[in-house]
Protein backbone atom coordinates (compact mmCIF):
# COMPACT_ATOMS: atom_id res chain seq x y z
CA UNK A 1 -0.31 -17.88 11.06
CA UNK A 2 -1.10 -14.92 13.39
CA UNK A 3 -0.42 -11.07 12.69
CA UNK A 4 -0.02 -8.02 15.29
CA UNK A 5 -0.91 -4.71 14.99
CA UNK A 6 1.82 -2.59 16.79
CA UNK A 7 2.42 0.90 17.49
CA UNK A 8 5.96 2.32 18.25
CA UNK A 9 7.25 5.51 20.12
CA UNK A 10 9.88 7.59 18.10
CA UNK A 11 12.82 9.56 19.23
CA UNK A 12 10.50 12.46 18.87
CA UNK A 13 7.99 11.42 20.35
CA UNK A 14 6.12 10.54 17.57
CA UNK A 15 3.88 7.98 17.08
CA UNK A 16 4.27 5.00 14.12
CA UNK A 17 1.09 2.28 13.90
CA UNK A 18 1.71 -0.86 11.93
CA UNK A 19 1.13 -4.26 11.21
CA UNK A 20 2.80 -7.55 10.37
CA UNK A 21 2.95 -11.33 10.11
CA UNK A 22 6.46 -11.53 10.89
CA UNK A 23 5.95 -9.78 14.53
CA UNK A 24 9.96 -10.10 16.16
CA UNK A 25 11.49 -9.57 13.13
CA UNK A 26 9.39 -6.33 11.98
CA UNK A 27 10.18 -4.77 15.43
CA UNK A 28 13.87 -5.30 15.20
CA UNK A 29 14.03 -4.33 11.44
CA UNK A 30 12.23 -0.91 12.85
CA UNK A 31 14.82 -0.53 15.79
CA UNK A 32 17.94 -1.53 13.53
CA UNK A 33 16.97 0.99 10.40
CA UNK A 34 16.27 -1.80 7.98
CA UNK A 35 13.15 -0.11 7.31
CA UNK A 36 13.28 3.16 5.21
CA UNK A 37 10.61 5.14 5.76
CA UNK A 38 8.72 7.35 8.83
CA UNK A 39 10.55 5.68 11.59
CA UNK A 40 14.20 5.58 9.91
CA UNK A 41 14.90 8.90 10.60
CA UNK A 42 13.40 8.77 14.27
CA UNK A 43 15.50 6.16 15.97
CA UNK A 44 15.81 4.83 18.32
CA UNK A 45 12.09 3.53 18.72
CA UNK A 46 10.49 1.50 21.23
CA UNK A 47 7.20 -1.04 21.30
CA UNK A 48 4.78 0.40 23.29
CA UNK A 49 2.01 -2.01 22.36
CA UNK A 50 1.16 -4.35 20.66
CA UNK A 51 -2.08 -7.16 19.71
CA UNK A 52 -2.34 -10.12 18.00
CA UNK A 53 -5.15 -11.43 15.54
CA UNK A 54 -6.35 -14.42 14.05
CA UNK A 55 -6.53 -12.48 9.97
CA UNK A 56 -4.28 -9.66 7.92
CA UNK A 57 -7.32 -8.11 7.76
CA UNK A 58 -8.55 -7.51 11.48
CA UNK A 59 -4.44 -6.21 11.82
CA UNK A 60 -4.80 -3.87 9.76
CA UNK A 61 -8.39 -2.86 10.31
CA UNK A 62 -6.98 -1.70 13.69
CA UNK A 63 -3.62 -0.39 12.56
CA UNK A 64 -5.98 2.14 10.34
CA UNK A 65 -8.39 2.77 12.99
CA UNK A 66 -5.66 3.38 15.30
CA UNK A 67 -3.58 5.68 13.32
CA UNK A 68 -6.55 8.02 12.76
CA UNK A 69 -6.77 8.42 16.64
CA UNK A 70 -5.42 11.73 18.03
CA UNK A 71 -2.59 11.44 20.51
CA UNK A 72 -4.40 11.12 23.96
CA UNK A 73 -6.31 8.12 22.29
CA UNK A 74 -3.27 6.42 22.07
CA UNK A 75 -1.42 7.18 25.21
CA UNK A 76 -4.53 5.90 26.94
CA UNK A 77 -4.30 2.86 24.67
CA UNK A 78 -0.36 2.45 25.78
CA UNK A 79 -1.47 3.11 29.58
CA UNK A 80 -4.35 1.02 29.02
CA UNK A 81 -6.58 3.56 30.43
CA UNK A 82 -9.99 1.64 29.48
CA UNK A 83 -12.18 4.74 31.30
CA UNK A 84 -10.63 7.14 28.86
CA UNK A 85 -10.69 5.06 25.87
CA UNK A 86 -14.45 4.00 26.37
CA UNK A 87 -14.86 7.90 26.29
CA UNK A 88 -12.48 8.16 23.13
CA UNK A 89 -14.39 9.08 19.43
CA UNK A 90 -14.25 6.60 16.52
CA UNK A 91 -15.90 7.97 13.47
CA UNK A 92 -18.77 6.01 11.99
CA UNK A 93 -17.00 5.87 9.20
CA UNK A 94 -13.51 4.71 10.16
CA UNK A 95 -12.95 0.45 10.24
CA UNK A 96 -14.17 -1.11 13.73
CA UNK A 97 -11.91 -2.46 15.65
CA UNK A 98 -11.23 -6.16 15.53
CA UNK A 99 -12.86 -8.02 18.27
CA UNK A 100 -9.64 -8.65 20.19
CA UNK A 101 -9.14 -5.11 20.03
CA UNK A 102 -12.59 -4.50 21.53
CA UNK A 103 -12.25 -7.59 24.33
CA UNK A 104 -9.07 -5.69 25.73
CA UNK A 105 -10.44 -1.79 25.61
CA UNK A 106 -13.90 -2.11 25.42
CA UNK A 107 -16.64 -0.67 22.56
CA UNK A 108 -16.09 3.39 22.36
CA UNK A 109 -18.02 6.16 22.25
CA UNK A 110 -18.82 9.20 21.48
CA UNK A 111 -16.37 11.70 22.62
CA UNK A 112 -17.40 14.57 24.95
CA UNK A 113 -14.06 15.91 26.14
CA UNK A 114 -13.13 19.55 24.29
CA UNK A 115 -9.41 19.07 25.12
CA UNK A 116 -9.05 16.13 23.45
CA UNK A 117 -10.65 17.30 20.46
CA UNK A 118 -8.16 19.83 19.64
CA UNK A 119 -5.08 17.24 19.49
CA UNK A 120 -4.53 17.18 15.23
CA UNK A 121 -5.83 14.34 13.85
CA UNK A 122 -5.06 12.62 10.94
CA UNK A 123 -7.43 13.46 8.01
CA UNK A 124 -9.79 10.31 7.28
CA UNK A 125 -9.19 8.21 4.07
CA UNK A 126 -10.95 8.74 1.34
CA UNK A 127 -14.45 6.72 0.66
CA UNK A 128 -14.98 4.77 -2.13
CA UNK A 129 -18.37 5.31 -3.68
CA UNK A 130 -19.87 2.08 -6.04
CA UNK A 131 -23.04 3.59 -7.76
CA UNK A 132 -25.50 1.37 -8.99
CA UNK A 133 -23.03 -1.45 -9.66
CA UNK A 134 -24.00 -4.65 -11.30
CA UNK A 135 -21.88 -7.36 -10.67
CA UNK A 136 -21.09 -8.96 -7.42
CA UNK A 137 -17.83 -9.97 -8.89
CA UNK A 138 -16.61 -6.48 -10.32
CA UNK A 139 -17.67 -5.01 -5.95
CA UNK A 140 -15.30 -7.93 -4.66
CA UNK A 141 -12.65 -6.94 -7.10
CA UNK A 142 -12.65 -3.56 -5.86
CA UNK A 143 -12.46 -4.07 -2.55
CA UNK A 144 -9.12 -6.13 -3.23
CA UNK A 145 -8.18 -3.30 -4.93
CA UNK A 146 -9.07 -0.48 -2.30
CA UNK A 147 -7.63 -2.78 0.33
CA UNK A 148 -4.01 -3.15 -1.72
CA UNK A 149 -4.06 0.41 -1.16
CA UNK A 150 -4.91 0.66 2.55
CA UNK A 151 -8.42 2.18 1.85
CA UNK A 152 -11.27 -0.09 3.53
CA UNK A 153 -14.40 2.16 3.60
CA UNK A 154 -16.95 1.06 0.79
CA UNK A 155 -20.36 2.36 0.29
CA UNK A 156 -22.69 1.12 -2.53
CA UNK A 157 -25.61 3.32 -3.83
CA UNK A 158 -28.05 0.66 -4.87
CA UNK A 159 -26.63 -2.29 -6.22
CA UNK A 160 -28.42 -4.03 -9.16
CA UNK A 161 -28.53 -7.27 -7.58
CA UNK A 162 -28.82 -6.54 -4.01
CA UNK A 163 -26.38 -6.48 -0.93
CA UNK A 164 -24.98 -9.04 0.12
CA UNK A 165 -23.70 -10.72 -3.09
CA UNK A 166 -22.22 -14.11 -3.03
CA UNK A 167 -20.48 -13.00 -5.94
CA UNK A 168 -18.54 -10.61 -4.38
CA UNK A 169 -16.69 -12.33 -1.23
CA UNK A 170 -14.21 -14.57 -3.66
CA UNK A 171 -13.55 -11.39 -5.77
CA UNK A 172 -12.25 -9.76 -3.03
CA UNK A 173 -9.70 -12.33 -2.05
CA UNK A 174 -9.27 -11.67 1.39
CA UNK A 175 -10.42 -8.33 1.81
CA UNK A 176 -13.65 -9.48 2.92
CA UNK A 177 -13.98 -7.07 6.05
CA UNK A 178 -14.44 -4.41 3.55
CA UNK A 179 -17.91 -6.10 1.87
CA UNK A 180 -18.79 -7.09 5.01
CA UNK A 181 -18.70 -3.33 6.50
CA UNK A 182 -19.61 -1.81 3.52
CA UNK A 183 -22.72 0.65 3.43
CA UNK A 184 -26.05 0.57 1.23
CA UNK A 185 -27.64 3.92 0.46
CA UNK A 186 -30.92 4.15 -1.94
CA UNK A 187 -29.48 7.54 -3.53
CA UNK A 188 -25.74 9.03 -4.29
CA UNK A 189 -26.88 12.23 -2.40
CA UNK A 190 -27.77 10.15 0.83
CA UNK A 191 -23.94 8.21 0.62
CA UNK A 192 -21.88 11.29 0.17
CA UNK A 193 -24.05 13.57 2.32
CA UNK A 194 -21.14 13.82 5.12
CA UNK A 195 -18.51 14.21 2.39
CA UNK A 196 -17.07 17.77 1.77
CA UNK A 197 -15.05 16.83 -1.13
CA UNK A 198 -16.92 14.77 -3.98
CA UNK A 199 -15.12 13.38 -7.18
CA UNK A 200 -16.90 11.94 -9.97
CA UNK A 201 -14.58 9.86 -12.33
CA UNK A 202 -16.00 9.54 -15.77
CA UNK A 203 -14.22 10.07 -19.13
CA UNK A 204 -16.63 12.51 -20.34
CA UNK A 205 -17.91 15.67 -18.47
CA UNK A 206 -21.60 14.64 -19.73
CA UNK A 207 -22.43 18.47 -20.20
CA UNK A 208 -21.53 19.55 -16.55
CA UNK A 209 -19.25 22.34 -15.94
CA UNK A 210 -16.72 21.80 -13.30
CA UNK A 211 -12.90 21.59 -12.11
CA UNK A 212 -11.45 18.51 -13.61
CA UNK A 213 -8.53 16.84 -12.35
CA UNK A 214 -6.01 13.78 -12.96
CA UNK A 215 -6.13 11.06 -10.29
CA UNK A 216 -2.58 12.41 -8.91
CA UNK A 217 -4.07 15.77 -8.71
CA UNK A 218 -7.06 14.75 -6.34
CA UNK A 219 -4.69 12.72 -4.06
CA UNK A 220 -2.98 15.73 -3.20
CA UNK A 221 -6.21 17.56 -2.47
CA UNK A 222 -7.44 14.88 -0.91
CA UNK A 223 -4.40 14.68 1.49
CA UNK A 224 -4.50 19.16 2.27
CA UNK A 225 -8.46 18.66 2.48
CA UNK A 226 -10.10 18.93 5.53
CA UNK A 227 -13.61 17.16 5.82
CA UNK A 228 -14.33 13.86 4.50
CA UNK A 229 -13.93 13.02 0.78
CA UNK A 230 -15.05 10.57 -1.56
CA UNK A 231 -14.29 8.64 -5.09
CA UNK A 232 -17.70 8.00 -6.69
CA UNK A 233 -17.39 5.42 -9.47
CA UNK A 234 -20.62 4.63 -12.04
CA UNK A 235 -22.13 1.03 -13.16
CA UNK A 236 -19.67 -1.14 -15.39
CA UNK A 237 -21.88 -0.65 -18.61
CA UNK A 238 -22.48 2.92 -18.46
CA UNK A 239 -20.94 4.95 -16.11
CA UNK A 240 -21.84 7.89 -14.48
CA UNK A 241 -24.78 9.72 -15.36
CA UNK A 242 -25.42 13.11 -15.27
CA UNK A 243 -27.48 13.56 -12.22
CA UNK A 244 -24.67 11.75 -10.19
CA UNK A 245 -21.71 13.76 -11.70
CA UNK A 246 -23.83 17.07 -10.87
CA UNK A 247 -23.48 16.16 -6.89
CA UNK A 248 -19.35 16.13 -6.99
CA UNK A 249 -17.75 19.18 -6.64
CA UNK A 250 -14.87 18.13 -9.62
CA UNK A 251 -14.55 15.60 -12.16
CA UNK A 252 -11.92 13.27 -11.86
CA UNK A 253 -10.54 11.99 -15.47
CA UNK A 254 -7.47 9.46 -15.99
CA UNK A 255 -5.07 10.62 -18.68
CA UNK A 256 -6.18 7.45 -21.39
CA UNK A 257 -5.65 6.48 -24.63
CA UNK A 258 -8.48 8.20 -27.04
CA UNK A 259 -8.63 5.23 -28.77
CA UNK A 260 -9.48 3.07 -26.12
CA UNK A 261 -10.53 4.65 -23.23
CA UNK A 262 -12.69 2.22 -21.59
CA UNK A 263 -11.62 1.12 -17.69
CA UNK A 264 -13.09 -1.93 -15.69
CA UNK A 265 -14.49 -0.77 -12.05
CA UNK A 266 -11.53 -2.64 -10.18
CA UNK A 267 -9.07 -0.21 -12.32
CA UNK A 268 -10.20 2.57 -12.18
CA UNK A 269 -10.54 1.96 -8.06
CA UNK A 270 -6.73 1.07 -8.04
CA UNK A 271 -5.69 3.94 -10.06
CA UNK A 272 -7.40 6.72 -7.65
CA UNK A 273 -6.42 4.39 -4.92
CA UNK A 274 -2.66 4.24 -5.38
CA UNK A 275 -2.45 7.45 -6.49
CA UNK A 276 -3.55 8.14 -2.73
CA UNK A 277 -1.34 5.47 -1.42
CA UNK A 278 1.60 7.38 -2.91
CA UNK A 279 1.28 9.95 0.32
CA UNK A 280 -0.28 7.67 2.69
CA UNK A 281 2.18 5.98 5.23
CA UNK A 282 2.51 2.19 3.36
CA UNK A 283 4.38 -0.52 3.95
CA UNK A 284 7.69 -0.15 1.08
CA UNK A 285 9.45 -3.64 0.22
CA UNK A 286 12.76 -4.35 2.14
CA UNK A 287 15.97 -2.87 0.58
CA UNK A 288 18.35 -5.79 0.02
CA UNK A 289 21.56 -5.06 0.66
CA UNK A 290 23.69 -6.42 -2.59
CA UNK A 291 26.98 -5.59 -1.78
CA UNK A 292 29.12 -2.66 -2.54
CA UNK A 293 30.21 -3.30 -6.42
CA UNK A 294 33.90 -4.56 -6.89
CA UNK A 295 36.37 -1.99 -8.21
CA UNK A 296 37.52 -2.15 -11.24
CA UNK A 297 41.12 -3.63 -11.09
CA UNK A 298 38.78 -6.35 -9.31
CA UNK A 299 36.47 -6.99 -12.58
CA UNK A 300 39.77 -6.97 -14.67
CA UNK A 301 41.74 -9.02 -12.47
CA UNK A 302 38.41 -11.74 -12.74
CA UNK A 303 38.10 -11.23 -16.77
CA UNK A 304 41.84 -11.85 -17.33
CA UNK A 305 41.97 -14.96 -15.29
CA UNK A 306 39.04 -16.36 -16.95
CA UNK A 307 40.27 -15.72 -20.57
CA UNK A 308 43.80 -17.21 -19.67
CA UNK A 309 41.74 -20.28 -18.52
CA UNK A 310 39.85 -20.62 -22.15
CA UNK A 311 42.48 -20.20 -24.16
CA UNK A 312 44.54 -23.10 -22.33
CA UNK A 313 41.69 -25.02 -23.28
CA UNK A 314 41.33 -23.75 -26.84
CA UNK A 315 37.91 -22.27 -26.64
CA UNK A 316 38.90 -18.87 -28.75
CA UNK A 317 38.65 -20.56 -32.41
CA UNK A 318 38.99 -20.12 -35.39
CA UNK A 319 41.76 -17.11 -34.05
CA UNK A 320 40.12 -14.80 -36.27
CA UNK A 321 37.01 -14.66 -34.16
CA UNK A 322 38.68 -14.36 -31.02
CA UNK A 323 38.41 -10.74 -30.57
CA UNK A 324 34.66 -10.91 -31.42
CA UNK A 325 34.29 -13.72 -28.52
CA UNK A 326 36.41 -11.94 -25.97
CA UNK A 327 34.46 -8.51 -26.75
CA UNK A 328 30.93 -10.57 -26.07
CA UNK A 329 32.85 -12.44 -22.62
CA UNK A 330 33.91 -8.56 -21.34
CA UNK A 331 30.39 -7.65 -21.84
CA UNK A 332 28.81 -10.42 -20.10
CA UNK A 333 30.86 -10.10 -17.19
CA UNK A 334 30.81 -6.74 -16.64
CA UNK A 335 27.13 -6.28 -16.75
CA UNK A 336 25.50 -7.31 -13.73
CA UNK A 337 27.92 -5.17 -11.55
CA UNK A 338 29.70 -7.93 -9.31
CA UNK A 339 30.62 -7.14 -5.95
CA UNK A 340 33.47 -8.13 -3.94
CA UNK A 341 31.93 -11.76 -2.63
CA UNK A 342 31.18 -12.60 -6.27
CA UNK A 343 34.10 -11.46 -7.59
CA UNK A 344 36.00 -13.41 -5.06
CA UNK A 345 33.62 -16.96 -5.50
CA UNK A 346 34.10 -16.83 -8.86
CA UNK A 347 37.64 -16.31 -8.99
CA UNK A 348 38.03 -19.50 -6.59
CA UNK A 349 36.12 -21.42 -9.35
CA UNK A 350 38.32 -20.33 -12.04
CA UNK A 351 41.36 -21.37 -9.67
CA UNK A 352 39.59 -24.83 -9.04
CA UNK A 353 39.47 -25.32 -12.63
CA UNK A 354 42.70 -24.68 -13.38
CA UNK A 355 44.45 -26.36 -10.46
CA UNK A 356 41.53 -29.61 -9.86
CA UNK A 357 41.93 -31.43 -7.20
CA UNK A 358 40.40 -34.94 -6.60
CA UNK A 359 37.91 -34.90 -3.35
């Protein structure tokens, strides 16, 4: 199997970056307005590139990377202006670019024209912070999870067991990029020292007074914030100690059951993570068109030829629970809201059965 990365040119002039494994069909779903979302409202579109890769993960490595890039950086992509993009900026921190990506434009650096740095750019994604974690496993599971979520930047603040961890690559079931670009720091301070906007999540505030805010509430921050910003989640046993949660700037605290308010690493990374995702330019599933519904007279028609049918046959008895048996019949038909092709199917059945024919 082989997925693209592909970027498309809206009516105004816009710019959407995706990816796919279903490359013709994607583009056309775009171009038709199969696909709700950024582009729907921006037709017509048109391709105006497009690479393929070996993995899901190099696609969208460079669908990320690429949709962080101001404008110019992609026209010169588009033109395939290799002089301008070798000059282009990619942050440290952003994903690399897969190597086909690099084979056709060649590795960037830094930027040193002013113009270009005034085109808006995107703000970056949020980090994901591991502090001290223990378990290979539990650092593979959260990168699934981050990566569900379209967030691939990982930094670890001195893992227990080292870095790598063998443990961690089969945890992460396919989102292996992210462990393998992931970041070791000896101290919290060193990983978020380019972050302006720091969130500790812990359950209790551990004697530190600051802001505290629900996941949903930092995701909006996060998305008006300029500067980097970063989740920063403690080891599996313990949590967050003091010391770390007196770096972040608020504390970040999942409405939870008081009873039991004890989240694994990988869940509390997918909460914060979707919650992000919920303003972040995702994939949504196809809408599958079922039909307008069939009128009423329709249903009626369908419900009064079928109950002709049984009683032919006798199936209302005794009489006196007839009423009771047609009542639970009307229900059942009328509930899954049948539109015109399935009222008209069945209604063909019913016919057959009352008018067989030998084949």
């Amino acid at each position: 199997m082989t997925f693209h990365a592909y970027m498309l040119r809206c009516s105004d002039g816009s710019y959407y970056t995706g990816h796919t494994d279903s490359f013709e069909t994607r583009i056309a779903q775009h171009q038709s307005g199969v696909v709700k979302g950024y582009t729907f409202d921006r037709r017509p579109v048109e391709l105006v590139w497009s690479a393929e890769f070996g993995t899901r993960a190099e696609a969208l490595a460079s669908e990320l990377q690429i949709k962080g890039w101001s404008r110019k950086k992609k026209e010169a992509l588009i033109a395939e202006n290799w002089d301008k993009l070798k000059k282009a900026s990619v942050s440290h921190t952003s994903p690399s670019l897969s190597d086909a990506l690099r084979l056709r434009s060649g590795q960037t650096e830094d930027e040193t024209d002013p113009a270009d740095q005034s085109e808006t750019q995107m703000p970056p994604h949020p980090v994901i912070v591991l502090v001290r974690p223990q378990l290979g496993e539990n650092i593979g599971k959260a990168a699934r999870a981050m990566l569900n979520f379209g967030l691939t930047e990982m930094r670890l603040v001195s893992p227990r067991d080292g870095w790598p961890n063998p443990d961690a690559g089969p945890s992460a079931a396919g989102a292996d990029f992210i462990l393998d670009q992931a970041q070791v720091y000896e101290t919290l301070a060193e990983a978020v020292s380019d972050c302006a906007h720091v969130y500790a999540t812990t359950v209790r505030k551990r004697g530190v007074t600051k802001p505290v805010v629900t996941p949903e509430e930092a995701a909006r921050e996060i998305h008006a914030a300029q500067g980097r910003c970063a989740y920063i989640f403690g080891p599996e046993r313990s949590g967050l100690e003091t010391e770390d949660v007196a770096l972040a700037r608020k504390i970040l605290t999942v409405p939870i059951n008081p009873e039991f308010g004890s989240l694994n690493l990988a869940q509390a990374v997918i909460l914060c993570a979707y919650e992000w995702s919920k303003q972040a330019d995702l994939k949504q599933p196809t809408i599958t068109d079922l039909g307008v519904p069939a009128p009423q007279e329709e249903l009626e028609g369908m419900i009064d030829q079928f109950t002709t049918l049984l009683e032919k046959v006798g199936y209302f008895f005794p009489p006196d629970r007839a009423p009771a048996t047609k009542l639970t019949l009307r229900n059942l038909l009328t509930k899954p809201g049948w539109n015109h092709l399935e009222v008209r199917t069945l209604r063909g059945v019913l016919s057959h059965l009352n008018r067989p024919r030998e084949r």
